[in-house]
Protein backbone atom coordinates (compact mmCIF):
# COMPACT_ATOMS: atom_id res chain seq x y z
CA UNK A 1 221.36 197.12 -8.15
CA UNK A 2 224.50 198.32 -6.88
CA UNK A 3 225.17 200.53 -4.28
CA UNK A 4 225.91 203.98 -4.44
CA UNK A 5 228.39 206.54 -3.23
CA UNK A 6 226.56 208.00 -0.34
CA UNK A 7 224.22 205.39 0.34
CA UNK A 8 222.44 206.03 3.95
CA UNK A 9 219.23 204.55 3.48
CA UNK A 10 220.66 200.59 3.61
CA UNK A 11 220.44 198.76 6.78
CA UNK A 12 223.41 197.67 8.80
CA UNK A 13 223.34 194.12 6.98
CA UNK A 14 222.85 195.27 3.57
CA UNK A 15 225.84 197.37 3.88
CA UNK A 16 228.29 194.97 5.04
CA UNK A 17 227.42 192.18 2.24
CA UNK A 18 227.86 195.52 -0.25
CA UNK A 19 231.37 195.55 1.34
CA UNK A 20 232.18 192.19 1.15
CA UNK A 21 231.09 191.84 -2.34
CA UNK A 22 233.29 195.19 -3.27
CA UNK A 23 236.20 193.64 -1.55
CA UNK A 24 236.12 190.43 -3.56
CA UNK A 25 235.96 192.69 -6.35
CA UNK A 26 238.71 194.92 -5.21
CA UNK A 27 241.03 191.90 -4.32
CA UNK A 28 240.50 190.27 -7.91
CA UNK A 29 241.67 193.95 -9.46
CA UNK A 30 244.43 194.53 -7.47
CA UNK A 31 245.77 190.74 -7.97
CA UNK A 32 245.45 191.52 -11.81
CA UNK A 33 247.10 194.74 -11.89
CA UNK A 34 250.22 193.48 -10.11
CA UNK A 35 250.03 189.90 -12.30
CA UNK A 36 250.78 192.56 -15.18
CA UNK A 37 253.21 194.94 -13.11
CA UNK A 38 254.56 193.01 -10.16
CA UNK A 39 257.28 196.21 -9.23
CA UNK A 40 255.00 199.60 -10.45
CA UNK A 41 257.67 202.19 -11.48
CA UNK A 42 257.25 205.67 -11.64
CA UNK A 43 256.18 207.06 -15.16
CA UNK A 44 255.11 203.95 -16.73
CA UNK A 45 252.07 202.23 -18.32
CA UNK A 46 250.53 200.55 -15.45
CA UNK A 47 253.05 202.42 -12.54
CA UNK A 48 251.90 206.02 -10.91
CA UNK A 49 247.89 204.96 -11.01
CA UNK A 50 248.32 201.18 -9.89
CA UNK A 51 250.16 203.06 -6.72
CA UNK A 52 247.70 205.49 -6.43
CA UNK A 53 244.94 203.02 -6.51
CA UNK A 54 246.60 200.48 -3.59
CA UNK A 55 247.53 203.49 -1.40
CA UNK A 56 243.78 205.00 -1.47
CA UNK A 57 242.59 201.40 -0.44
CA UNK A 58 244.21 201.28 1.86
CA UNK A 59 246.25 197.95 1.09
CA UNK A 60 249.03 197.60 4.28
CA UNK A 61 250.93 194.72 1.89
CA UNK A 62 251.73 197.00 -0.56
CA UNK A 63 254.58 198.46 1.88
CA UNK A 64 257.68 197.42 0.45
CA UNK A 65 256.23 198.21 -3.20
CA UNK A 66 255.58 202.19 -2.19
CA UNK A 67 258.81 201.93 -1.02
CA UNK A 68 260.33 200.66 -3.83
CA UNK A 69 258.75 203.23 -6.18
CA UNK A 70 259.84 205.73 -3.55
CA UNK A 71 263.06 204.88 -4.23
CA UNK A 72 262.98 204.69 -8.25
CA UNK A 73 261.30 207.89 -8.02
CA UNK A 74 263.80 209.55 -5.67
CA UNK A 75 267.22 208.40 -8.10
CA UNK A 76 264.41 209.85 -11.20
CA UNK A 77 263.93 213.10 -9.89
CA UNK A 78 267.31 213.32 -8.95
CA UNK A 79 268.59 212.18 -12.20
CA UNK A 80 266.83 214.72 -14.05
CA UNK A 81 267.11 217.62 -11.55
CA UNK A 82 263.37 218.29 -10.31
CA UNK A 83 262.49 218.18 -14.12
CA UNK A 84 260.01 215.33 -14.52
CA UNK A 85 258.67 217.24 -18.10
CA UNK A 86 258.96 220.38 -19.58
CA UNK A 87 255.27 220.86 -20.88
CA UNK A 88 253.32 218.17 -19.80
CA UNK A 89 252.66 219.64 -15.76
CA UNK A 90 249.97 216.85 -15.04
CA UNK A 91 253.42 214.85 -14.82
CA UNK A 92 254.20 216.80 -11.68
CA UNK A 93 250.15 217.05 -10.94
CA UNK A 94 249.97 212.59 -10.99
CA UNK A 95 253.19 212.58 -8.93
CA UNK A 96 252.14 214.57 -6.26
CA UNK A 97 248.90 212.89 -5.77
CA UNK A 98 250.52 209.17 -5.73
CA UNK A 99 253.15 210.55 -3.24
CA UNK A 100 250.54 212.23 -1.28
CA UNK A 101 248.33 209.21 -0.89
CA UNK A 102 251.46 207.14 0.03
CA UNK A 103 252.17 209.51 3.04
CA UNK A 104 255.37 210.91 1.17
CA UNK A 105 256.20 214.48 1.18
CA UNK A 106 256.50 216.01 -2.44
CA UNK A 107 257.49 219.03 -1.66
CA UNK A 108 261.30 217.20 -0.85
CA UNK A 109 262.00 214.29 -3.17
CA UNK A 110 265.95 213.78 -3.24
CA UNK A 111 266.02 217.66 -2.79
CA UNK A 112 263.43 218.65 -4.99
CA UNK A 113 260.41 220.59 -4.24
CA UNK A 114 257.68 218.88 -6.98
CA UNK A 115 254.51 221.60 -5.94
CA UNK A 116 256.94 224.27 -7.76
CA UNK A 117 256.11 224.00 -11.19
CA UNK A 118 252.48 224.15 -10.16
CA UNK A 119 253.20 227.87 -9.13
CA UNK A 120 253.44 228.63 -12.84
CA UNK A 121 250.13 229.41 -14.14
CA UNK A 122 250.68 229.33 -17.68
CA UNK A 123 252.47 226.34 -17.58
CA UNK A 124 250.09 224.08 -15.58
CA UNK A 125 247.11 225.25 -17.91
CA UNK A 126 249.40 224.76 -21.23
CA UNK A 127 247.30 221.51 -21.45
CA UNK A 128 244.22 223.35 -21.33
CA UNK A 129 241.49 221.97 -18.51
CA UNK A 130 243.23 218.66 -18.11
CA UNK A 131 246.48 220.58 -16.62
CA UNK A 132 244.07 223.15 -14.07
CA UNK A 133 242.08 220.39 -12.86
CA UNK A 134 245.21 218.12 -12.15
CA UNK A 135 246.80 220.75 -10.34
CA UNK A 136 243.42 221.59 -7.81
CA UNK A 137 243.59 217.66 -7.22
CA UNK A 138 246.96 217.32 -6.35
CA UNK A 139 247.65 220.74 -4.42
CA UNK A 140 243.82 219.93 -2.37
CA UNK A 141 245.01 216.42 -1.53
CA UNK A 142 247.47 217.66 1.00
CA UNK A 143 245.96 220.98 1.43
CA UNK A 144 249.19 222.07 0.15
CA UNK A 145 250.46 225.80 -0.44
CA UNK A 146 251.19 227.10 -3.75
CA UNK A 147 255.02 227.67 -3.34
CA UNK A 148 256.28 230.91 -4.80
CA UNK A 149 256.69 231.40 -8.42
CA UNK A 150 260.28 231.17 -9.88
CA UNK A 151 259.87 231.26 -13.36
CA UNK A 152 258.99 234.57 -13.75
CA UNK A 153 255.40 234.30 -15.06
CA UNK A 154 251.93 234.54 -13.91
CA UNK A 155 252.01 233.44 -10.05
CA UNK A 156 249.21 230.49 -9.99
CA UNK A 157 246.73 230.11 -7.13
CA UNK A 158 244.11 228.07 -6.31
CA UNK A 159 241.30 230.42 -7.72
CA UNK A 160 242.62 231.16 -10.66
CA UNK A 161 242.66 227.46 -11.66
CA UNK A 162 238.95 227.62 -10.49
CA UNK A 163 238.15 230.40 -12.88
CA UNK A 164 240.20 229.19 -16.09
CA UNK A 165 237.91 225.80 -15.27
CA UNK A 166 234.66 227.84 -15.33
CA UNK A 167 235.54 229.86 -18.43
CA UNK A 168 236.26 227.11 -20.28
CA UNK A 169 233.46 225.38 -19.84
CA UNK A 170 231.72 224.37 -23.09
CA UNK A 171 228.10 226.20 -24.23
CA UNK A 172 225.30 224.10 -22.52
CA UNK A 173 227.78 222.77 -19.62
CA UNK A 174 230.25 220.17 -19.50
CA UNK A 175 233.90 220.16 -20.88
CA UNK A 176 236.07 218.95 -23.00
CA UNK A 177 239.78 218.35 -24.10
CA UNK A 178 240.39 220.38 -26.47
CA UNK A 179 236.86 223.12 -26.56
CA UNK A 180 233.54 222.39 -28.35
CA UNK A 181 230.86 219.74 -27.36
CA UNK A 182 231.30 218.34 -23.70
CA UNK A 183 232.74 215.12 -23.11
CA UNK A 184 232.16 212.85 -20.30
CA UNK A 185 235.65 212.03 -19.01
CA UNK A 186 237.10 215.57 -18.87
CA UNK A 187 233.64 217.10 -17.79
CA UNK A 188 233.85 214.22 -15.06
CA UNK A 189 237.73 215.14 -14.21
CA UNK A 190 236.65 218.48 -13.85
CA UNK A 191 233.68 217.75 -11.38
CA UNK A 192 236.41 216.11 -9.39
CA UNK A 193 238.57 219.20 -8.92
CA UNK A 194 235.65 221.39 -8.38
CA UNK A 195 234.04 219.40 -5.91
CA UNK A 196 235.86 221.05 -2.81
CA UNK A 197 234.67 224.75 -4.35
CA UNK A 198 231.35 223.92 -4.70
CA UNK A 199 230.43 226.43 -1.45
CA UNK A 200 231.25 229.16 -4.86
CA UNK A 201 227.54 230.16 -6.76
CA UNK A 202 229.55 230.16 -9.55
CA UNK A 203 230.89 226.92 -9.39
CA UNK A 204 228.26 225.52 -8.18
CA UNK A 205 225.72 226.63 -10.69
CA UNK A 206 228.61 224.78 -12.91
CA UNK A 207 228.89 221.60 -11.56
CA UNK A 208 224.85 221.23 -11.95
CA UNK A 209 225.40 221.93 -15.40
CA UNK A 210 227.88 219.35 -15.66
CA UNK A 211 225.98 216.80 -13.71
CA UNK A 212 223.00 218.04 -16.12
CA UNK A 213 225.36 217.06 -18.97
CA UNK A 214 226.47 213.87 -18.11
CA UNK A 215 222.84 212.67 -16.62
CA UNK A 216 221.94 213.36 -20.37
CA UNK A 217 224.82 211.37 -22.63
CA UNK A 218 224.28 208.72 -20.31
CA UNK A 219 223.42 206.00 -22.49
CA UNK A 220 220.28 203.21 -21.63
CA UNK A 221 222.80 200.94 -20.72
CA UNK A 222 224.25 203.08 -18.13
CA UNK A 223 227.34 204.14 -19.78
CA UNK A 224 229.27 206.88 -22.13
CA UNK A 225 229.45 206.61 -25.90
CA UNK A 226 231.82 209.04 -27.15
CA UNK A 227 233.25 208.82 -31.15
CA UNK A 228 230.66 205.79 -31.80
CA UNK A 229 232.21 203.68 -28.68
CA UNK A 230 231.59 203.05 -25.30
CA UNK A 231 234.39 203.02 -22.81
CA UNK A 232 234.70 201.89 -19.35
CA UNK A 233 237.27 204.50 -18.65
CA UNK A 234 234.42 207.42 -18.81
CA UNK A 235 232.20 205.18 -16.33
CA UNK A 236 234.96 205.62 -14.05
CA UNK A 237 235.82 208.70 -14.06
CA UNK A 238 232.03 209.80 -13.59
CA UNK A 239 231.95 207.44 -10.79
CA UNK A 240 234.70 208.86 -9.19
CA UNK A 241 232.89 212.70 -9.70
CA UNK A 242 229.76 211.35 -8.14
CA UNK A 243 231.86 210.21 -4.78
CA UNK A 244 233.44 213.61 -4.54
CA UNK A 245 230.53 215.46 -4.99
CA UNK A 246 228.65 213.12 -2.35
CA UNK A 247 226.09 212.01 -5.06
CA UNK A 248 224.66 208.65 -4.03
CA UNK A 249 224.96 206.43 -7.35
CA UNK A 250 221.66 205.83 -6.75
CA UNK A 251 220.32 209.18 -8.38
CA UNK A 252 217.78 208.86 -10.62
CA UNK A 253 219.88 211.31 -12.72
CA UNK A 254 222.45 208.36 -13.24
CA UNK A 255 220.40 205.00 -13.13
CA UNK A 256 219.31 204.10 -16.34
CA UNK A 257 216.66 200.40 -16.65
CA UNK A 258 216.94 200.17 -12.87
CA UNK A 259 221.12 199.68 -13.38
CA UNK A 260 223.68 202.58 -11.89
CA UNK A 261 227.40 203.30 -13.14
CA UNK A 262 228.58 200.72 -10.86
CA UNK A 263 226.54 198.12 -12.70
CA UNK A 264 227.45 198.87 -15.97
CA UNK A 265 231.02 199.42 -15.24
CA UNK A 266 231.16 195.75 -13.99
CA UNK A 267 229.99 194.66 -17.27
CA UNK A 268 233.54 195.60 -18.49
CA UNK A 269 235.32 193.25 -16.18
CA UNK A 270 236.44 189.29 -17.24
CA UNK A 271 237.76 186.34 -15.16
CA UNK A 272 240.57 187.14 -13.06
CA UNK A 273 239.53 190.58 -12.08
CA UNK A 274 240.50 193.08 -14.93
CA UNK A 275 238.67 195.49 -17.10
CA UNK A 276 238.42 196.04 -20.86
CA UNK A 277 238.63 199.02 -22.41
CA UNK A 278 235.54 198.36 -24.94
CA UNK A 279 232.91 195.33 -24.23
CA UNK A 280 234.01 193.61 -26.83
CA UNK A 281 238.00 194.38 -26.05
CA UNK A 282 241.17 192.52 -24.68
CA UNK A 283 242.53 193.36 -21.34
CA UNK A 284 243.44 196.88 -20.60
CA UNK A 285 245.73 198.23 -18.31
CA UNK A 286 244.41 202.05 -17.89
CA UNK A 287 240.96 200.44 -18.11
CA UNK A 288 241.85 198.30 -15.07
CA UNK A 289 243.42 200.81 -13.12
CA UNK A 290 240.29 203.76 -13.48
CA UNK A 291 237.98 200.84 -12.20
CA UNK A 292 240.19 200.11 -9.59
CA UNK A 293 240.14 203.55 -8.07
CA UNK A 294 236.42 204.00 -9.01
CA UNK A 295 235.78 201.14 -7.29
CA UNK A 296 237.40 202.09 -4.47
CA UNK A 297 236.41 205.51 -4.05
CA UNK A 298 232.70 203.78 -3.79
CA UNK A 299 234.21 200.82 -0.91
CA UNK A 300 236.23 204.21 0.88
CA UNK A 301 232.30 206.37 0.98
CA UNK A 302 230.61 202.82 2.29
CA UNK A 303 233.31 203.07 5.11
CA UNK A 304 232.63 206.55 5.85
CA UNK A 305 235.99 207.70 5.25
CA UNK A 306 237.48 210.59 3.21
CA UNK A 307 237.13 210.94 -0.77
CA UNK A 308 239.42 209.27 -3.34
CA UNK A 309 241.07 212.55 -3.82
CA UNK A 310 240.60 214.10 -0.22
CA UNK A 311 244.03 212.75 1.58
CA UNK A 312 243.61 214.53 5.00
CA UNK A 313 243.12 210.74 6.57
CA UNK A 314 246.74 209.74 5.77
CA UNK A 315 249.76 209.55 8.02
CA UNK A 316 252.93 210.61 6.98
């Protein structure tokens, strides 16, 4: 079995053949992401999360490559003055954190302050709990302040992102897209953003209804099923919850026939390194990139250093 996210019960010897073995695995990803993107560019299939994924590793040859995207993003932003979308604010939200991780400042990219649109409440939460949970991650990453409004609405802060998460969360616990039954990658997302509030009774009593949730869709195999198919993408992002939160993957909550997350998720992978989407799929880019990160926000807790999403370890 696989170890988990907050694992403190292995000896000294079991841990460091669990590293080496997430290493290999971790090498083999990363070589297959940049086989299918050699320069990530900012805003692209396969760009912003391959980025994100290196930085967060911790991966010192990717230098010249955060540089370059640096640069593409820089002559972007300028290009477009600030705007990187009108409506879609997890734009801004992905951005921020990929910059962040890289040890970039995004609140001056060619001139540009990209935490600004976040100060627009309505805006960020136009996409419902996708755009509010975004927004917590990136603006907790840095433990960045909310810059002042400019647009004339609804002045965001942190807790009112908090509460627009907790009162949409679905009957029973969980969340999802677009309201209704709970699904496991947005009630997983979610989890994520709320895992630095979790001090809160109220969002506390939430996140162990969304634990509750996902313990319960978990499937015998050890993953998510969602429309009639099982995805690798959910594994991860519930992987990824579980390592904020500080829940060992060893929980009986998520081990299923003796096999965790982590177990199942590698079921996805094929020679070479990357993930499929589906079991029975091609090669996937996203699919690669969320096990990637997953996979290394498990290596980053067996280290004993900061959270996938917690950035207060990088250097500027």
């Amino acid at each position: 079995m696989a170890a988990g996210c907050a694992d403190s019960s292995d000896s000294a010897s079991e841990k460091n053949t669990q590293k080496e073995h997430q290493n290999i695995n971790l090498n083999n990803i990363a070589d297959a992401l940049l086989q299918s993107n050699p320069e990530p560019a900012p805003g692209e299939s396969g760009g912003d999360w391959i980025m994100f994924g290196l930085a967060r590793w911790g991966e010192a040859e990717s230098k010249n490559r955060f540089e370059g995207y640096y640069e593409k993003l820089a002559e972007y932003v300028k290009q477009n003055e600030g705007i990187l979308h009108s409506k879609k604010y997890t734009e801004y939200s992905r951005t921020i954190l990929v910059l962040t991780a890289m040890g970039k400042d995004p609140s001056n990219v060619a001139g540009y302050n990209l935490l600004e649109p976040l100060a627009d409440f309505e805006q960020t939460v136009f996409q419902g709990v996708n755009g509010a949970a975004f927004a917590l991650l990136a603006l907790d990453s840095g433990s960045y302040e909310i810059p002042e409004n400019k647009y004339g609405t609804i002045q965001a802060t942190r807790q009112m992102y908090v509460e627009h998460l907790l009162e949409k969360e679905s009957v029973g616990g969980g969340w999802s897209l677009a309201g209704g039954v709970a699904e496991a990658d947005m009630t997983a997302m979610v989890l994520q953003a709320l895992a630095k509030y979790k001090e809160d009774e109220a969002v506390e009593a939430a996140i162990d209804r969304g634990l509750a949730v996902l313990s319960r869709m978990q499937s015998e195999a050890g993953g998510y099923i969602s429309y009639d198919v099982e995805s690798s993408e959910s594994i991860s992002q519930v992987i990824v919850a579980l390592c904020e939160l500080g829940i060992d993957l060893n929980d009986a909550r998520f081990v299923k026939n003796g096999r965790t997350l982590e177990d199942r998720l590698m079921d996805f992978q094929i020679e070479g390194g990357a993930f499929r989407h589906t079991l029975d799929g091609d090669i996937n880019v996203m699919a690669t990139e969320q096990a990637f990160y997953a996979l290394v926000a498990i290596d980053r807790t067996k280290d004993d250093r900061t959270t996938l999403y917690d950035m207060t370890d990088v250097k500027s």
